[in-house]
PDB file of N, CA and C in Angstrom:
ATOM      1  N   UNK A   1       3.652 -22.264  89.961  1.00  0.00           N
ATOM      2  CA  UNK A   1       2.201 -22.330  89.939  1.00  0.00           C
ATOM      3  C   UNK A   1       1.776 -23.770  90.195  1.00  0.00           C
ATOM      4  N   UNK A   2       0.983 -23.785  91.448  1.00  0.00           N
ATOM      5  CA  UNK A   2       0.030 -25.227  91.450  1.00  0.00           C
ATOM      6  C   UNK A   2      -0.788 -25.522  90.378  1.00  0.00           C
ATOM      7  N   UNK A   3      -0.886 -27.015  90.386  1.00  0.00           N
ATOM      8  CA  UNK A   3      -2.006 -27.301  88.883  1.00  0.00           C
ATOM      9  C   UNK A   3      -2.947 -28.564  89.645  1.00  0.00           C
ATOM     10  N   UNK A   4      -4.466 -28.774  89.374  1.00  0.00           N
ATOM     11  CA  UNK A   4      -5.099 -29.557  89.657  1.00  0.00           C
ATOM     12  C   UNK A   4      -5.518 -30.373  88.322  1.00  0.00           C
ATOM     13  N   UNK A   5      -5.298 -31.406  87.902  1.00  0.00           N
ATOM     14  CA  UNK A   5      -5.701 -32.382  86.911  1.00  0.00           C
ATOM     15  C   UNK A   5      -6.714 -33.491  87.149  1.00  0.00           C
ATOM     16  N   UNK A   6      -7.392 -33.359  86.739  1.00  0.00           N
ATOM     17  CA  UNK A   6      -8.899 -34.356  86.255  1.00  0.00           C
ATOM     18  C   UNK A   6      -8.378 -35.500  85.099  1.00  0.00           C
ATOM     19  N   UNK A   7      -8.292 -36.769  85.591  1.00  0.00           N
ATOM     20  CA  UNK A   7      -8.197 -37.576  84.277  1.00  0.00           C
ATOM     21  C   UNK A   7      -8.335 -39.111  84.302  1.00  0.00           C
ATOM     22  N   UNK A   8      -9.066 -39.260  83.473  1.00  0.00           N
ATOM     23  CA  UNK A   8      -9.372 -40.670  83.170  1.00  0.00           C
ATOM     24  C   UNK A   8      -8.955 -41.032  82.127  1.00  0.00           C
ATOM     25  N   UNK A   9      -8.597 -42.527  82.180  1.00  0.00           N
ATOM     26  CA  UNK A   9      -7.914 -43.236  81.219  1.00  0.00           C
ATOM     27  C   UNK A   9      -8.666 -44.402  80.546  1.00  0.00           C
ATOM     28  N   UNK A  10      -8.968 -44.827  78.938  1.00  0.00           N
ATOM     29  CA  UNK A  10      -9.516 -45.648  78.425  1.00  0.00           C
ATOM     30  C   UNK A  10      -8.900 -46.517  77.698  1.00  0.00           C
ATOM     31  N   UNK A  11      -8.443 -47.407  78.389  1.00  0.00           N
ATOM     32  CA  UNK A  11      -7.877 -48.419  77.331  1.00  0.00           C
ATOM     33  C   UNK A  11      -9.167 -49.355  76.589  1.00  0.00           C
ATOM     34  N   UNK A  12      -9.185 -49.130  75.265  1.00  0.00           N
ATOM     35  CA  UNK A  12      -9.720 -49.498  74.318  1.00  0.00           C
ATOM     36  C   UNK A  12      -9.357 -51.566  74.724  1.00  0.00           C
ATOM     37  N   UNK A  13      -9.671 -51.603  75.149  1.00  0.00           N
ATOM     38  CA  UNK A  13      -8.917 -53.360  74.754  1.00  0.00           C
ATOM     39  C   UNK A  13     -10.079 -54.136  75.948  1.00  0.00           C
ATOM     40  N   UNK A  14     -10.605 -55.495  75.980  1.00  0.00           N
ATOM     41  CA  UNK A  14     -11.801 -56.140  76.494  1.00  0.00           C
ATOM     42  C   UNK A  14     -11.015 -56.318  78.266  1.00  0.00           C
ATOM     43  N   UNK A  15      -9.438 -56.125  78.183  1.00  0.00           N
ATOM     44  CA  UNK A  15      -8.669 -55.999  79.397  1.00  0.00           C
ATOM     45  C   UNK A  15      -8.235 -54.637  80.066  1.00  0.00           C
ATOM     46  N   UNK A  16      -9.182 -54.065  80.260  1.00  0.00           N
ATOM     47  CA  UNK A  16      -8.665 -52.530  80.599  1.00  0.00           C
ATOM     48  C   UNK A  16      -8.235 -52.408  81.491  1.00  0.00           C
ATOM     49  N   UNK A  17      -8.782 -53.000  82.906  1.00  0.00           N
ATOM     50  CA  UNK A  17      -8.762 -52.908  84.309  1.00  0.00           C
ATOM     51  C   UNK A  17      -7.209 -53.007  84.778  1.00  0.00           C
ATOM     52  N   UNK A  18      -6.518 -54.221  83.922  1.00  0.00           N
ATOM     53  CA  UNK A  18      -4.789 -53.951  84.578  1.00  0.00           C
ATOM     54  C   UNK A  18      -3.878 -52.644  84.098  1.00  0.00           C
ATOM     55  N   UNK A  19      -4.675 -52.270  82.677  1.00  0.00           N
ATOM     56  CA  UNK A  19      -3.640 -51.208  82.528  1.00  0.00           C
ATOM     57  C   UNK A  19      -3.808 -49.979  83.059  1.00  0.00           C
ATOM     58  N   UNK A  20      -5.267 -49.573  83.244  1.00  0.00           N
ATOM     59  CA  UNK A  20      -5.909 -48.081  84.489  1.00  0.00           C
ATOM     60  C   UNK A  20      -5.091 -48.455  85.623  1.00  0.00           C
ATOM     61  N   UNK A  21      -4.892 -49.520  86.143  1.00  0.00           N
ATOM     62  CA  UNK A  21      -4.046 -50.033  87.526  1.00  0.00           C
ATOM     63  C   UNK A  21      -2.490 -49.642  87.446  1.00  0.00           C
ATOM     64  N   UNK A  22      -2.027 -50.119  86.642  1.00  0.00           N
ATOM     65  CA  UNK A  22      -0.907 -49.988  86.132  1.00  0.00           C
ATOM     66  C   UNK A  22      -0.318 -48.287  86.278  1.00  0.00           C
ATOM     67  N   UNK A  23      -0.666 -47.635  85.383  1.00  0.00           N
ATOM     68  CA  UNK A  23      -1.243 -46.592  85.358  1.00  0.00           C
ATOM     69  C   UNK A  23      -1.344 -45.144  86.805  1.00  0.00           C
ATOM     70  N   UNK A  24      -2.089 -45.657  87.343  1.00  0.00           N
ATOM     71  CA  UNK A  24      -2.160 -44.869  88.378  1.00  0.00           C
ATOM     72  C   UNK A  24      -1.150 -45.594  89.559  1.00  0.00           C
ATOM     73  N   UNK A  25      -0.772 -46.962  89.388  1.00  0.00           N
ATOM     74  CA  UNK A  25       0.078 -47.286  90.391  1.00  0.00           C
ATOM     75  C   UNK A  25       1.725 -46.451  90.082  1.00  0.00           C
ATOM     76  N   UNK A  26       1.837 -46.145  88.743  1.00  0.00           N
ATOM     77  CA  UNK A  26       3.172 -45.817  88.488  1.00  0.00           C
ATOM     78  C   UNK A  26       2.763 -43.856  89.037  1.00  0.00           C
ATOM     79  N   UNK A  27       1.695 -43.415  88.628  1.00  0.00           N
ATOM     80  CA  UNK A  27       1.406 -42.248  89.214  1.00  0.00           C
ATOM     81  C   UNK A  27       1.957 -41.684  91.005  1.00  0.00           C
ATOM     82  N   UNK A  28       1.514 -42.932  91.676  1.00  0.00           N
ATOM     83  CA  UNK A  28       1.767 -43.239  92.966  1.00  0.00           C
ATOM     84  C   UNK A  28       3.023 -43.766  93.295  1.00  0.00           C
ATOM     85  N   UNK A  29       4.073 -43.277  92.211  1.00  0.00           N
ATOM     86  CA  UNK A  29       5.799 -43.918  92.569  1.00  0.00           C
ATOM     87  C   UNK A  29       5.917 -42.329  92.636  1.00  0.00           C
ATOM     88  N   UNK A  30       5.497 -41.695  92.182  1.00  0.00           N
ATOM     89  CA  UNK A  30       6.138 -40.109  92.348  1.00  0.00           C
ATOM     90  C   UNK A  30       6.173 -39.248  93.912  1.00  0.00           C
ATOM     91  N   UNK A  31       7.298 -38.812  94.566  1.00  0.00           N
ATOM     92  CA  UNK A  31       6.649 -38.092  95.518  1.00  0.00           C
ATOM     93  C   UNK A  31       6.797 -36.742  95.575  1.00  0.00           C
ATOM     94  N   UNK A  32       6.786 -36.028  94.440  1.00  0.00           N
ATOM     95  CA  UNK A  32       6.810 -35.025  94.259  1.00  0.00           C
ATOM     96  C   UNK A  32       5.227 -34.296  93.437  1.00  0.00           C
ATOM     97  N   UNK A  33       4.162 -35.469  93.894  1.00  0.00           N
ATOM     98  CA  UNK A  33       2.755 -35.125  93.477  1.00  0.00           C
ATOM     99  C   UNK A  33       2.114 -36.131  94.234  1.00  0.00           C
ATOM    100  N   UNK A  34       0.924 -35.518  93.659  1.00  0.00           N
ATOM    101  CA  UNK A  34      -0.285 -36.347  94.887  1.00  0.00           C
ATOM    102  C   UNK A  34      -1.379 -37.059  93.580  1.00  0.00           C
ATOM    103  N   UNK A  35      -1.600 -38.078  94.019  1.00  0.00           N
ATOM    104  CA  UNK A  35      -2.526 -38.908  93.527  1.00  0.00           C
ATOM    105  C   UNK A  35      -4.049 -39.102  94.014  1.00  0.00           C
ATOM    106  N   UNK A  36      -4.952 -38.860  93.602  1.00  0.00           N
ATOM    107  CA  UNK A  36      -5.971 -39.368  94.545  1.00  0.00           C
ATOM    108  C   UNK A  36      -6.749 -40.009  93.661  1.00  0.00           C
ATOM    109  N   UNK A  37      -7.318 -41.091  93.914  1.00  0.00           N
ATOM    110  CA  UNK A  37      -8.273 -41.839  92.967  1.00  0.00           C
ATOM    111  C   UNK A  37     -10.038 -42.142  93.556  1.00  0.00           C
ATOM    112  N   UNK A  38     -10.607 -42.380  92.441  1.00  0.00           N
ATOM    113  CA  UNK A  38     -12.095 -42.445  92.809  1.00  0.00           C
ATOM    114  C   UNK A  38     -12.604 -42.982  91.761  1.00  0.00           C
ATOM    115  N   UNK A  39     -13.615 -43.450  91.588  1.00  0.00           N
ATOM    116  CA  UNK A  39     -14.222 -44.925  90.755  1.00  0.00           C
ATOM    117  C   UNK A  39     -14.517 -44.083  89.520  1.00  0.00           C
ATOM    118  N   UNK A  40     -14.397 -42.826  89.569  1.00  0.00           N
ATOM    119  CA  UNK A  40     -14.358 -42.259  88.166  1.00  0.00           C
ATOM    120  C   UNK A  40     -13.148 -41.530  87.695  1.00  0.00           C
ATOM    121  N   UNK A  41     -12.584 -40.974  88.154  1.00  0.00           N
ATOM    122  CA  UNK A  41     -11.431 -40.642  87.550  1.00  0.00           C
ATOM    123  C   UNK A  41     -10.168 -40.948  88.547  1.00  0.00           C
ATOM    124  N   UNK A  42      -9.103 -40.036  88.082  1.00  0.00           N
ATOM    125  CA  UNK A  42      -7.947 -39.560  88.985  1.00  0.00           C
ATOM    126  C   UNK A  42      -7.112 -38.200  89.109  1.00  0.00           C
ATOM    127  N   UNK A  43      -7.449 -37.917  90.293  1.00  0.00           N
ATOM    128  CA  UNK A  43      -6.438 -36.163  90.585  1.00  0.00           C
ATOM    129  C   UNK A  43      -5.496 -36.451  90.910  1.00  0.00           C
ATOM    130  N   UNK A  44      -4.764 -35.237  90.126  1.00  0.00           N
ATOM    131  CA  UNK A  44      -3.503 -35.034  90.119  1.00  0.00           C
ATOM    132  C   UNK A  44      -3.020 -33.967  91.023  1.00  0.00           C
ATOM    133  N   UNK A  45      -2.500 -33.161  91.702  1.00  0.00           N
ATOM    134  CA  UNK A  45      -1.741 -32.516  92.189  1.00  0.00           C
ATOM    135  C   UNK A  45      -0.565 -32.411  93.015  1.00  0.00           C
ATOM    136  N   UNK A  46      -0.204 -31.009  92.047  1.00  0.00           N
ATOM    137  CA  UNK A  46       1.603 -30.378  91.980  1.00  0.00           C
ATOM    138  C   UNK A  46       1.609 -29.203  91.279  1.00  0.00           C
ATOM    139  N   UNK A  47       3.186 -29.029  91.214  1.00  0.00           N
ATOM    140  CA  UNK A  47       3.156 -28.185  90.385  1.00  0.00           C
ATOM    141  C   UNK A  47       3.205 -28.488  88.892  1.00  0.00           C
ATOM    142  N   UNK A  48       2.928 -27.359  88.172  1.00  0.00           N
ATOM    143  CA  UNK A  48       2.388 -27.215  86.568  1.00  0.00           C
ATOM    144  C   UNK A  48       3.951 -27.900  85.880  1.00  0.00           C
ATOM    145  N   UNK A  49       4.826 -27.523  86.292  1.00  0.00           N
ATOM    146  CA  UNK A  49       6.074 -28.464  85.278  1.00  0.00           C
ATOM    147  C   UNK A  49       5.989 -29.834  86.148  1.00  0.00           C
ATOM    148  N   UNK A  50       6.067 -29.934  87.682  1.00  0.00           N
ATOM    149  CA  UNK A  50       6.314 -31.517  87.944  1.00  0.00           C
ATOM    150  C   UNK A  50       5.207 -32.708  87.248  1.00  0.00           C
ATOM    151  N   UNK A  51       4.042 -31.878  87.483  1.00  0.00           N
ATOM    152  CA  UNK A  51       2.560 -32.430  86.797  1.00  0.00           C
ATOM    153  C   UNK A  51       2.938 -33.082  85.438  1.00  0.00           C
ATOM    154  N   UNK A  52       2.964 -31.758  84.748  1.00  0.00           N
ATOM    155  CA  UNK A  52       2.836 -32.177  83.044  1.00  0.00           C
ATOM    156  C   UNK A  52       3.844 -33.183  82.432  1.00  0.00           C
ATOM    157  N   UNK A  53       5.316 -32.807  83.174  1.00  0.00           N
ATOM    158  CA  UNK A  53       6.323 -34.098  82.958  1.00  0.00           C
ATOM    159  C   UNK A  53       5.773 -35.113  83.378  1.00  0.00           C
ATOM    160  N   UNK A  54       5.406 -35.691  84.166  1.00  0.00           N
ATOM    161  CA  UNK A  54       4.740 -36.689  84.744  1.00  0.00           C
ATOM    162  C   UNK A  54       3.980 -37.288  83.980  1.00  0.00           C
ATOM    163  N   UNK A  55       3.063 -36.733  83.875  1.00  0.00           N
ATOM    164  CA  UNK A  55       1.708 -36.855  82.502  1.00  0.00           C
ATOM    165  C   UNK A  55       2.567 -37.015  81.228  1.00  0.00           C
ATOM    166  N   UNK A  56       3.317 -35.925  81.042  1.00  0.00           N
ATOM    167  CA  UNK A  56       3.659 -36.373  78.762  1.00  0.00           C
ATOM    168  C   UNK A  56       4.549 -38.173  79.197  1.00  0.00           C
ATOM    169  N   UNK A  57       5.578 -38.539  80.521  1.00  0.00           N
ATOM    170  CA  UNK A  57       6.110 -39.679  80.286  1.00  0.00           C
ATOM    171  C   UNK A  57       5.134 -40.667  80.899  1.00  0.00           C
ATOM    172  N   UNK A  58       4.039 -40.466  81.369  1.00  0.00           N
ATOM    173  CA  UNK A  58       3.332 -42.024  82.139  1.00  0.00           C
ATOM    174  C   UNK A  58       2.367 -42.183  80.908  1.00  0.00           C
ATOM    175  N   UNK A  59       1.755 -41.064  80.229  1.00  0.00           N
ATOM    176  CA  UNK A  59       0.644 -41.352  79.173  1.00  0.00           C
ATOM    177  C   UNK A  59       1.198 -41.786  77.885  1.00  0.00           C
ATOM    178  N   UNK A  60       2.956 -41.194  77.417  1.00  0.00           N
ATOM    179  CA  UNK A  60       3.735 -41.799  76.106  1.00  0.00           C
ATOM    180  C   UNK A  60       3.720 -43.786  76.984  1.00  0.00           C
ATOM    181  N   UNK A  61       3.644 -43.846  78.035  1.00  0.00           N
ATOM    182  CA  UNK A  61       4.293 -45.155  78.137  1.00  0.00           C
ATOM    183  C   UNK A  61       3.163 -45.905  78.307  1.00  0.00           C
ATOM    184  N   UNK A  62       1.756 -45.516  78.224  1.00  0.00           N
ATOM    185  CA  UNK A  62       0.527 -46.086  78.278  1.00  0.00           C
ATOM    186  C   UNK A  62      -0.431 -46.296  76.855  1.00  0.00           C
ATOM    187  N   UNK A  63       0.125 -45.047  75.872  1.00  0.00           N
ATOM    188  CA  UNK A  63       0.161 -44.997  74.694  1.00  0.00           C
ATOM    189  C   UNK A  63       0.872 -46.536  73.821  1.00  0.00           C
ATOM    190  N   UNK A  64       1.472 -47.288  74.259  1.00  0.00           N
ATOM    191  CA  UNK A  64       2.285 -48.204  73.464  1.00  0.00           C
ATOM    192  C   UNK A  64       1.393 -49.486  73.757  1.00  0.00           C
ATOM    193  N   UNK A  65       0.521 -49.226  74.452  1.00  0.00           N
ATOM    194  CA  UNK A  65      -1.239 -50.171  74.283  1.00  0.00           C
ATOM    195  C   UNK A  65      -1.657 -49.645  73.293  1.00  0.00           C
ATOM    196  N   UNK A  66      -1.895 -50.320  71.685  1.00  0.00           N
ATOM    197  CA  UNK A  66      -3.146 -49.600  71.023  1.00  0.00           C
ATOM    198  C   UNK A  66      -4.046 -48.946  71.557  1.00  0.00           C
ATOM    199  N   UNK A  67      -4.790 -47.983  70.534  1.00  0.00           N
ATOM    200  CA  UNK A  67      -6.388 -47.207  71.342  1.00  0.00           C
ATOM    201  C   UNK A  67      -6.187 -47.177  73.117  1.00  0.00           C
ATOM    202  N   UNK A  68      -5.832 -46.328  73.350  1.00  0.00           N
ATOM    203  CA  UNK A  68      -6.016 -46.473  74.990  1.00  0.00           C
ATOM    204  C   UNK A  68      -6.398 -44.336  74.473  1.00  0.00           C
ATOM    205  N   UNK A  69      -7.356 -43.966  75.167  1.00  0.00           N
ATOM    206  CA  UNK A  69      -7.875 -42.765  74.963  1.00  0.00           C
ATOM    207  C   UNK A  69      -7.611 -42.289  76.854  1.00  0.00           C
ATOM    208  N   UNK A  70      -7.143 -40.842  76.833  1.00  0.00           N
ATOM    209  CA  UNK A  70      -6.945 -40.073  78.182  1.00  0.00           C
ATOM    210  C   UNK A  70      -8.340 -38.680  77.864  1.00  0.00           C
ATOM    211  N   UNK A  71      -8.824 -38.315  78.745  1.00  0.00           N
ATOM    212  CA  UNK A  71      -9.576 -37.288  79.043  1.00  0.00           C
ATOM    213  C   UNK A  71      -8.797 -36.661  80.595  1.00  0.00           C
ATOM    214  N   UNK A  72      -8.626 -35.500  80.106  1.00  0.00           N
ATOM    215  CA  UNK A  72      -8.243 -34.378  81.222  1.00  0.00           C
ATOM    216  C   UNK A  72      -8.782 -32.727  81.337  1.00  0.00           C
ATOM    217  N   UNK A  73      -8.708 -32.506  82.508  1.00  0.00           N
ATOM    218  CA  UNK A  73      -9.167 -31.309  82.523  1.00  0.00           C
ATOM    219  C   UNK A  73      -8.213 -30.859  83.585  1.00  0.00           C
ATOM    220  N   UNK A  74      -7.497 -29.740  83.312  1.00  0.00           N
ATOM    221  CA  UNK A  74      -6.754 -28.603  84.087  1.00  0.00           C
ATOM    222  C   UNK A  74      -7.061 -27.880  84.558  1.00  0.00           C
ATOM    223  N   UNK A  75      -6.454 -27.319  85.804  1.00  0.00           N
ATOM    224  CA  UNK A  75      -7.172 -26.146  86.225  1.00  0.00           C
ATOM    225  C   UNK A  75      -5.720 -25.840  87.186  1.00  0.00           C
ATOM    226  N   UNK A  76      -5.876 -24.275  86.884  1.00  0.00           N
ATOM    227  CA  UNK A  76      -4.364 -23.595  87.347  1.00  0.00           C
ATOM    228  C   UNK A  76      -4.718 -23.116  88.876  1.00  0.00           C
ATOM    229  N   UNK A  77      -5.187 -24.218  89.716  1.00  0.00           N
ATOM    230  CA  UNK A  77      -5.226 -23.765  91.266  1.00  0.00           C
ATOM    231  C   UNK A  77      -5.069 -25.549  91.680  1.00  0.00           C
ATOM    232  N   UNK A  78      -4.350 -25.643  92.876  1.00  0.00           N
ATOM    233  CA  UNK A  78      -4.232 -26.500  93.703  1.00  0.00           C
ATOM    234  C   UNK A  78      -5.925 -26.908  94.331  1.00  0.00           C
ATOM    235  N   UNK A  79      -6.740 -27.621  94.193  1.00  0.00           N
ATOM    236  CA  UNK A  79      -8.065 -27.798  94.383  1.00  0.00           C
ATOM    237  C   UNK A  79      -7.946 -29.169  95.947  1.00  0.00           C
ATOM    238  N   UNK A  80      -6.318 -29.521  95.734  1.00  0.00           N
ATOM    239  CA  UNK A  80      -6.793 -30.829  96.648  1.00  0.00           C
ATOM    240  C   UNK A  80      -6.689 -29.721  98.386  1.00  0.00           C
ATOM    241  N   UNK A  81      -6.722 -28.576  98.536  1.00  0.00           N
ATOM    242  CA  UNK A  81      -6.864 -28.011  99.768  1.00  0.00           C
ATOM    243  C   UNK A  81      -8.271 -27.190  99.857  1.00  0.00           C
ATOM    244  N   UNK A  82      -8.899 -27.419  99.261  1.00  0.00           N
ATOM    245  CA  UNK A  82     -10.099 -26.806  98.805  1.00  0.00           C
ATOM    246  C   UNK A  82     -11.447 -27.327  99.454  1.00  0.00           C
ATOM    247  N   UNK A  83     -12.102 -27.392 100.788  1.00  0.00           N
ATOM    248  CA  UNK A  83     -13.120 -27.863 101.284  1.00  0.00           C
ATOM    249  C   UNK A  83     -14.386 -26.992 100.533  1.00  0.00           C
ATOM    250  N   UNK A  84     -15.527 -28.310 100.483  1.00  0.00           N
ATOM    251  CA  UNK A  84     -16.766 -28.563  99.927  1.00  0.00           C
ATOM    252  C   UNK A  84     -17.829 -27.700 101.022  1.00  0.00           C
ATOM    253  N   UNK A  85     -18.541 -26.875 100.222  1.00  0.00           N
ATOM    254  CA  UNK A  85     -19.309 -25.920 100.993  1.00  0.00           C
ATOM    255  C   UNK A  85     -20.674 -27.054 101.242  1.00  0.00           C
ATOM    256  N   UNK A  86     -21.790 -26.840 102.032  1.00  0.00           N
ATOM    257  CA  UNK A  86     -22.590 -27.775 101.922  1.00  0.00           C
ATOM    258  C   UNK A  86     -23.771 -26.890 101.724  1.00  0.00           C
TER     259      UNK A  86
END
């Protein structure tokens, strides 16, 4: 099963900007998923086990910043092939 992920990352700290970088740059070592970024969040897509492994080890290793808060939203369809009706 494909999975589409919604997620933004908050590092609590007056230096946030290197660790969101950080962050989605290690996202973008994987090539077994797709990254896409935008001034508000970041999509994820793959599949539902390559995804979520991905996610429980990049967010445990972003976690070892105090307060750093993740917001996500899932959704069990591949969305990055999905054109915008107008």
């Amino acid at each position: 099963m494909n999975i589409s992920v919604d997620i933004s990352y908050y590092p609590l700290t007056e230096e946030y900007i290197p660790p969101i970088k950080d962050f989605i740059s290690r996202l973008n070592g994987y090539d077994s998923i797709i990254a896409k970024t935008n001034g508000m969040s970041t999509q994820v897509f793959g599949t539902y086990e390559e995804v979520m492994e991905i996610l429980v080890r990049e967010i445990k290793q972003s976690f070892e910043l105090p307060h750093s808060v993740f917001v996500m939203k899932i959704v069990n369809a591949d969305l990055n092939h999905v054109v915008p009706h107008d």
